[in-house]
C-alpha atoms as a PDB file:
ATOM      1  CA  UNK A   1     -36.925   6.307  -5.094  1.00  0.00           C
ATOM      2  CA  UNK A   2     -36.795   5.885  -1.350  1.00  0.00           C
ATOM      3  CA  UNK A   3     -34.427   8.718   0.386  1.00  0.00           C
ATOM      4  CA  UNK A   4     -33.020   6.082   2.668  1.00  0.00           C
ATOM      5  CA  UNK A   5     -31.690   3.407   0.050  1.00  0.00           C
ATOM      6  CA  UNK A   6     -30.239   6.412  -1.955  1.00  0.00           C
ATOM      7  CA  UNK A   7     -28.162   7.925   1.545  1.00  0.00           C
ATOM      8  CA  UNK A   8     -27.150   4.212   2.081  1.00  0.00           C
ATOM      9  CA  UNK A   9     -26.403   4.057  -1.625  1.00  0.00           C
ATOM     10  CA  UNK A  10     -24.350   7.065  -1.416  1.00  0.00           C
ATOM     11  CA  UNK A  11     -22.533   5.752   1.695  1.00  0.00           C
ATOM     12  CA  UNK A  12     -21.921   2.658   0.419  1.00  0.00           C
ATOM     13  CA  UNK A  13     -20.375   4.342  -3.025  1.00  0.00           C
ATOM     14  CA  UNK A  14     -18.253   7.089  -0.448  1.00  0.00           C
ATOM     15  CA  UNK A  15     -16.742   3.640   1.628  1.00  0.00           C
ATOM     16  CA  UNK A  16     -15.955   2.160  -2.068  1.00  0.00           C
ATOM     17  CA  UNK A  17     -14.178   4.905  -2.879  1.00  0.00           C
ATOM     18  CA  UNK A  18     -12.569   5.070   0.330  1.00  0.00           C
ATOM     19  CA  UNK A  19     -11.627   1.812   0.289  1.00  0.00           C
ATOM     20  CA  UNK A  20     -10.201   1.968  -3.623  1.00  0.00           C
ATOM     21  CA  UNK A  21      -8.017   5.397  -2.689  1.00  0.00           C
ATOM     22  CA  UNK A  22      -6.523   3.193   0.550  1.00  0.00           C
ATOM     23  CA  UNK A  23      -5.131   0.331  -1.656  1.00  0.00           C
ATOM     24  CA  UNK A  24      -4.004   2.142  -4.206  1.00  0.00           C
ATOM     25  CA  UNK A  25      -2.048   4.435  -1.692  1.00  0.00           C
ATOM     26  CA  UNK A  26      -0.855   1.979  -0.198  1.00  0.00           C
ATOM     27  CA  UNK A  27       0.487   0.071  -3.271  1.00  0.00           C
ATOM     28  CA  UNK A  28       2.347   3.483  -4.198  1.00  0.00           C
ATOM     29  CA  UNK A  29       3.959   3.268  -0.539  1.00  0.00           C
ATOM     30  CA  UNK A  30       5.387  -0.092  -1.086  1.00  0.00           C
ATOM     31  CA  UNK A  31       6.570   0.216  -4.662  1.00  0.00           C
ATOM     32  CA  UNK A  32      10.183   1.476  -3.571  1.00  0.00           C
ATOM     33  CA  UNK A  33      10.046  -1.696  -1.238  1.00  0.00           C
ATOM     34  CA  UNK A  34       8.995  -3.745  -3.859  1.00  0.00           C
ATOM     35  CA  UNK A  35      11.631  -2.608  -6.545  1.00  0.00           C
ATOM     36  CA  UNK A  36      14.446  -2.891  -4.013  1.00  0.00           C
ATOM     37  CA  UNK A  37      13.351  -6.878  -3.508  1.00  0.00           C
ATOM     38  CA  UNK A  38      13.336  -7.405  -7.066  1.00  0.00           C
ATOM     39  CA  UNK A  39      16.753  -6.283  -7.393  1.00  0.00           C
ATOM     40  CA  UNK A  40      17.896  -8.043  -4.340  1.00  0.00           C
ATOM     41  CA  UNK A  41      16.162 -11.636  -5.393  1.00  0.00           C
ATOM     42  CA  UNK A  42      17.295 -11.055  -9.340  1.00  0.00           C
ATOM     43  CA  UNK A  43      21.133 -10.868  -7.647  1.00  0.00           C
ATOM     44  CA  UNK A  44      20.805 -13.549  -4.790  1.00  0.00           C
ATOM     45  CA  UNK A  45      18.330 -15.852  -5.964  1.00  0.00           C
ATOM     46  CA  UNK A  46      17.716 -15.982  -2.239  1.00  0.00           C
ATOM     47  CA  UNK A  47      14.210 -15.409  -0.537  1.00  0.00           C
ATOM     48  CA  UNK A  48      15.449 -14.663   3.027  1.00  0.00           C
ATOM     49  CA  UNK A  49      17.509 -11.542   1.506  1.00  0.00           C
ATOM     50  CA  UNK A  50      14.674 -10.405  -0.446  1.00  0.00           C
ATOM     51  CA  UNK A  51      12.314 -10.561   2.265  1.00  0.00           C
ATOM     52  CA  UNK A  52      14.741  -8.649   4.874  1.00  0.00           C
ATOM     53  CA  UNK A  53      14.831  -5.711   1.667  1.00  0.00           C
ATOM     54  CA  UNK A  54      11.612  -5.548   1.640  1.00  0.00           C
ATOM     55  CA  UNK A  55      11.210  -5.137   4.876  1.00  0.00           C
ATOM     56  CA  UNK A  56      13.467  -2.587   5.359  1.00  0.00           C
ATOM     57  CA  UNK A  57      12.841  -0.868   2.929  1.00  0.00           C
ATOM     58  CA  UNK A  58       8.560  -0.749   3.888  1.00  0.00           C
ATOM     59  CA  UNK A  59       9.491  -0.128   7.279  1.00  0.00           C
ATOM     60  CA  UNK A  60      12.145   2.596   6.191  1.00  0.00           C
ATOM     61  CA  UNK A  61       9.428   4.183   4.118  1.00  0.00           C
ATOM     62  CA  UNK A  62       6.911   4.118   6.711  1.00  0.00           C
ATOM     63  CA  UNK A  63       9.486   5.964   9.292  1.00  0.00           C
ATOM     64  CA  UNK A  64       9.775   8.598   6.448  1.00  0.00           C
ATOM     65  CA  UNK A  65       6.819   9.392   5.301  1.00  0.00           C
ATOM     66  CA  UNK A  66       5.901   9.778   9.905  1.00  0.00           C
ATOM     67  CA  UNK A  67       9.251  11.607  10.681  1.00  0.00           C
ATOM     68  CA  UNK A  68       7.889  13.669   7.252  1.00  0.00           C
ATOM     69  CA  UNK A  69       4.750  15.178   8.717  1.00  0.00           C
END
């Protein structure tokens, strides 16, 4: 096996992984955002309120999660 296509291999696997732990991070960020516009559209019916909770809530968690560290 050639030494470079296995280090560009490996690199490419590490970036996968990278890239995999990134999403799924971020999912788990915006589930408490995403819960809050569920409740908020299931009581409205109204896709302008939802939005505005999800937004606030995301950028709420955001600010948290900085003002945390």
């Amino acid at each position: 096996m050639d030494i470079i296509a296995f280090i560009g291999f490996l690199a490419l696997v590490i970036i996968g992984i990278a890239i995999v732990l990134f999403i799924v991070r971020l999912i788990w960020m915006l589930l408490p955002a995403a819960l809050v516009a569920a409740i908020v559209f299931f009581l409205t019916f109204d896709l302008w309120w939802t939005g505005m909770a999800f937004l606030a809530i995301a950028v709420l968690t955001v600010v948290w999660k900085i003002l945390k560290k």
